[in-house]
N, C-alpha and C. Protein backbone atom coordinates (compact mmCIF):
# COMPACT_ATOMS: atom_id res chain seq x y z
N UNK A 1 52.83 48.42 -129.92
CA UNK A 1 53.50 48.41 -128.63
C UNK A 1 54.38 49.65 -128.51
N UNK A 2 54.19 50.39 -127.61
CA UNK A 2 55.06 51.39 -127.05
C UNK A 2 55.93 51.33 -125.94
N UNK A 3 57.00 51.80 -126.28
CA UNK A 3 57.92 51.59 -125.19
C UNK A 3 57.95 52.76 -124.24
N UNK A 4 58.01 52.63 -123.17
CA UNK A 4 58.37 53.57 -122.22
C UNK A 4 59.05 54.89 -122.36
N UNK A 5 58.89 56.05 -121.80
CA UNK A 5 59.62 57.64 -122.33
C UNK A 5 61.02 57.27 -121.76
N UNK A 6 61.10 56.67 -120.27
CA UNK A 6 62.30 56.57 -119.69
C UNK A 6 63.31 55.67 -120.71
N UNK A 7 62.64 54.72 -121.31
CA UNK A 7 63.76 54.28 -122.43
C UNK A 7 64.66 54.79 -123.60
N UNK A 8 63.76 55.91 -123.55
CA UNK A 8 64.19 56.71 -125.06
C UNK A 8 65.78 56.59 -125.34
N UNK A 9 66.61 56.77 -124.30
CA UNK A 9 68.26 57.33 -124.44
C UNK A 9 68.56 55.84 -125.08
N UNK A 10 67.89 54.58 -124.19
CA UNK A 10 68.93 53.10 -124.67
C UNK A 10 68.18 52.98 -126.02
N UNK A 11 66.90 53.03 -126.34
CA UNK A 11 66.19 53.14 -127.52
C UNK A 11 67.03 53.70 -128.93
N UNK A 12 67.58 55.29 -128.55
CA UNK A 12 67.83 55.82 -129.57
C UNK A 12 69.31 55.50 -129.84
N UNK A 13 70.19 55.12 -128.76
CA UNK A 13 71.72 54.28 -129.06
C UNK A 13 71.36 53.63 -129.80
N UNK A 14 70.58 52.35 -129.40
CA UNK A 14 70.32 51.05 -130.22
C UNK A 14 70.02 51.05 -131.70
N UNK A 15 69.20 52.49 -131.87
CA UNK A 15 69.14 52.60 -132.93
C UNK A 15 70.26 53.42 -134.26
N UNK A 16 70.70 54.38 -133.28
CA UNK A 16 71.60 54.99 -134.05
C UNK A 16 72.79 54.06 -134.29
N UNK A 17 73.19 53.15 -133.57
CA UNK A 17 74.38 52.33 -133.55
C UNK A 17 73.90 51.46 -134.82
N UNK A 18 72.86 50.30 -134.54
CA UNK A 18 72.57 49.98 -135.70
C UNK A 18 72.23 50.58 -136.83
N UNK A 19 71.89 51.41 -137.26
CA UNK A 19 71.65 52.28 -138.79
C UNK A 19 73.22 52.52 -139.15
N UNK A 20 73.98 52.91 -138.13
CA UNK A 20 75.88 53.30 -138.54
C UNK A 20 76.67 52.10 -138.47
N UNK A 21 75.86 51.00 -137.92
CA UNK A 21 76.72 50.22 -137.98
C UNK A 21 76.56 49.49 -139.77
N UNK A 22 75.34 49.48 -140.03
CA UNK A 22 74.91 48.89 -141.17
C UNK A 22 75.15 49.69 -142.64
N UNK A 23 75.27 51.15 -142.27
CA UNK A 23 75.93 51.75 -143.55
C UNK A 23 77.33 51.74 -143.71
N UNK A 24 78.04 51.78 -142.31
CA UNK A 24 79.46 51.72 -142.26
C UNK A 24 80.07 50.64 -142.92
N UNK A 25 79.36 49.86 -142.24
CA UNK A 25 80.17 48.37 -142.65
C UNK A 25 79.98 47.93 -144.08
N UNK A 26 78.83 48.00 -144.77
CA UNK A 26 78.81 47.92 -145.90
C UNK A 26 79.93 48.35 -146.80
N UNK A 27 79.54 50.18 -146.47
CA UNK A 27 80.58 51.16 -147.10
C UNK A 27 82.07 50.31 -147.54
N UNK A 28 82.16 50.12 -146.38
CA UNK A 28 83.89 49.75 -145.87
C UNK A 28 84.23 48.58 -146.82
N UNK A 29 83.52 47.40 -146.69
CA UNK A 29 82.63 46.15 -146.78
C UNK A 29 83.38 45.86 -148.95
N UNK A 30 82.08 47.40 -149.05
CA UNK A 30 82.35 47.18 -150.42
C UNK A 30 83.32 48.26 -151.56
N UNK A 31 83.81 49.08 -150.57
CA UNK A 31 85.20 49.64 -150.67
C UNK A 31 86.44 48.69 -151.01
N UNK A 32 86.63 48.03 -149.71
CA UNK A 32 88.15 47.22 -149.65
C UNK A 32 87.62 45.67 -150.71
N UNK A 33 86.56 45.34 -150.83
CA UNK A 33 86.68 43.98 -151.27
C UNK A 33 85.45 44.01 -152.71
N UNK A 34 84.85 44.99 -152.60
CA UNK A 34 84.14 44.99 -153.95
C UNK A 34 83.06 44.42 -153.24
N UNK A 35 81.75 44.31 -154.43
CA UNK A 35 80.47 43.97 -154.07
C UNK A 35 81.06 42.21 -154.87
N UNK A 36 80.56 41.32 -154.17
CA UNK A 36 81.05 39.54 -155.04
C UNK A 36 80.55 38.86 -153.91
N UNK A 37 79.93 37.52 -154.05
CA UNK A 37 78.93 36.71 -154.34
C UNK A 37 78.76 36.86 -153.11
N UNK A 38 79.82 36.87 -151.73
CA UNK A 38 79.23 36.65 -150.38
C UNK A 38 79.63 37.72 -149.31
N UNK A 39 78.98 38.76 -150.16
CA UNK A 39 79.17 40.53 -149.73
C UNK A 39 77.91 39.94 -148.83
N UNK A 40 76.51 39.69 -148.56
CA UNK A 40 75.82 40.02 -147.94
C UNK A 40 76.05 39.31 -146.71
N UNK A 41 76.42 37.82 -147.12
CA UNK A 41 76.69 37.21 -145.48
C UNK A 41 77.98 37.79 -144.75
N UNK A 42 78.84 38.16 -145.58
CA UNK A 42 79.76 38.93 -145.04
C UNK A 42 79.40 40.39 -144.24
N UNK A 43 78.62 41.02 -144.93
CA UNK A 43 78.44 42.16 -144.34
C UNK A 43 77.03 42.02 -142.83
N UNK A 44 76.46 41.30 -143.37
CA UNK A 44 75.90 40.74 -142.10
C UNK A 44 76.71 40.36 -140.51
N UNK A 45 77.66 39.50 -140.77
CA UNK A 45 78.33 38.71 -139.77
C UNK A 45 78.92 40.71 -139.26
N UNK A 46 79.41 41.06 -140.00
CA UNK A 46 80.22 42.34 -139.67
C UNK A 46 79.51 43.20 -138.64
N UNK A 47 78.06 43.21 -139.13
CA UNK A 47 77.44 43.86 -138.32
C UNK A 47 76.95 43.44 -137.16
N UNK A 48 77.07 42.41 -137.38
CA UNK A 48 76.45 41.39 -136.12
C UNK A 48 77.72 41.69 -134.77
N UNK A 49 79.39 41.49 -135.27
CA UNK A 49 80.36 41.63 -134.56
C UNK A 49 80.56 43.22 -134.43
N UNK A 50 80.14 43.93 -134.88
CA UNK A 50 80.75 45.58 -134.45
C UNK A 50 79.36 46.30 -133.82
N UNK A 51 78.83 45.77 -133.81
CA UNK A 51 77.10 46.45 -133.06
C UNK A 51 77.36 45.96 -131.65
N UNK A 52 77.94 45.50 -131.17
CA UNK A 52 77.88 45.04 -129.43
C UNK A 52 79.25 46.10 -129.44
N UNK A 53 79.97 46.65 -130.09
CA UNK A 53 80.84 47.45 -129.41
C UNK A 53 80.40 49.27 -129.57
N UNK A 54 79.55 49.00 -130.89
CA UNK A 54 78.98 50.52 -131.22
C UNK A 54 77.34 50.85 -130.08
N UNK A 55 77.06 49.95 -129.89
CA UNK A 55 75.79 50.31 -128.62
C UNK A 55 76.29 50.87 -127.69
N UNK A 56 77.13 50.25 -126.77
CA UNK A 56 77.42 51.02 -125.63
C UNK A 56 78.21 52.36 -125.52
N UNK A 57 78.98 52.07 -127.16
CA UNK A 57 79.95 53.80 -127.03
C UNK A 57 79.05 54.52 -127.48
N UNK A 58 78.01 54.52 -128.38
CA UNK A 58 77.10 55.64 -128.44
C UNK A 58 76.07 55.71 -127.30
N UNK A 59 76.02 54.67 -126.49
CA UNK A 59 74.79 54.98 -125.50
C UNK A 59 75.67 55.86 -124.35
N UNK A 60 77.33 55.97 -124.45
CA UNK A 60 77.99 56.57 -123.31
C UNK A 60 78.41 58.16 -123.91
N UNK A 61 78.83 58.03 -125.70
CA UNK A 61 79.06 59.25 -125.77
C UNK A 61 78.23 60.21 -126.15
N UNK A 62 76.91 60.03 -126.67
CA UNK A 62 76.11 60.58 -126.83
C UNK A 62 75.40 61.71 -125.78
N UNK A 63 75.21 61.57 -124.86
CA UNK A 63 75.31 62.57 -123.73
C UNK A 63 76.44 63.32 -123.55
N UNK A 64 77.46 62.85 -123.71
CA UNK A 64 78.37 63.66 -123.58
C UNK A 64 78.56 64.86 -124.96
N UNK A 65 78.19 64.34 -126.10
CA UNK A 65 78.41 65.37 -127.15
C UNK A 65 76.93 65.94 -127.13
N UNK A 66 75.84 65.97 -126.73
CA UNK A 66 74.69 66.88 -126.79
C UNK A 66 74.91 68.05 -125.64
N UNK A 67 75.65 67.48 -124.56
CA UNK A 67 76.13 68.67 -123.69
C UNK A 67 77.08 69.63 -124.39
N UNK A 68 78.07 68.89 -125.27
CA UNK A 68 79.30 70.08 -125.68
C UNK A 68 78.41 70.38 -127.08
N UNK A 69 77.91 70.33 -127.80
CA UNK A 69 76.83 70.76 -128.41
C UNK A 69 76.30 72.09 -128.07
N UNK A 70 75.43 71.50 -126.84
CA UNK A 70 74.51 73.27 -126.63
C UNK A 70 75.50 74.02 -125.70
N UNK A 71 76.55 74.04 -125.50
CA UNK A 71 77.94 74.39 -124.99
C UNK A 71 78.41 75.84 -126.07
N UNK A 72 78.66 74.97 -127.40
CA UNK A 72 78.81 75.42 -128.52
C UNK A 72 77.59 76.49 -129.23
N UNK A 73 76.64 76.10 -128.66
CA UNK A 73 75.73 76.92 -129.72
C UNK A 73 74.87 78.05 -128.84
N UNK A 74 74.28 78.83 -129.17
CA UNK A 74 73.35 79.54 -128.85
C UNK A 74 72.05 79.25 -128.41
């Protein structure tokens, strides 16, 4: 199944949010509390609660930093 070209921008939020949301939180996850017995449901639920706030700020700032991007570059 292929998705549509016009989707690409909500496509690639969705995705970039989830991949950062899932290394972040871990990171963080097993930084402050160590890796112990209920790191995974924990880090699950985490991601589950910070991915509805990381979709929409990367689906809003992301355009905005590819403009100051080629702004910046040559």
């Amino acid at each position: 199944m292929r998705i549509p070209a016009r989707f690409a921008p909500i496509l690639f939020s969705a995705l970039l949010s989830a991949i950062m949301v899932c290394i972040v939180s871990a990171f963080v996850l097993a930084i402050s509390q160590g890796i112990h017995p209920g790191f995974a449901r924990q880090w699950v639920t985490s991601c589950l609660t910070t991915w509805p706030v990381a979709f929409p700020t990367v689906a809003i700032v992301a355009p905005l930093v590819r403009k100051a991007v080629a702004r910046m570059t040559a």
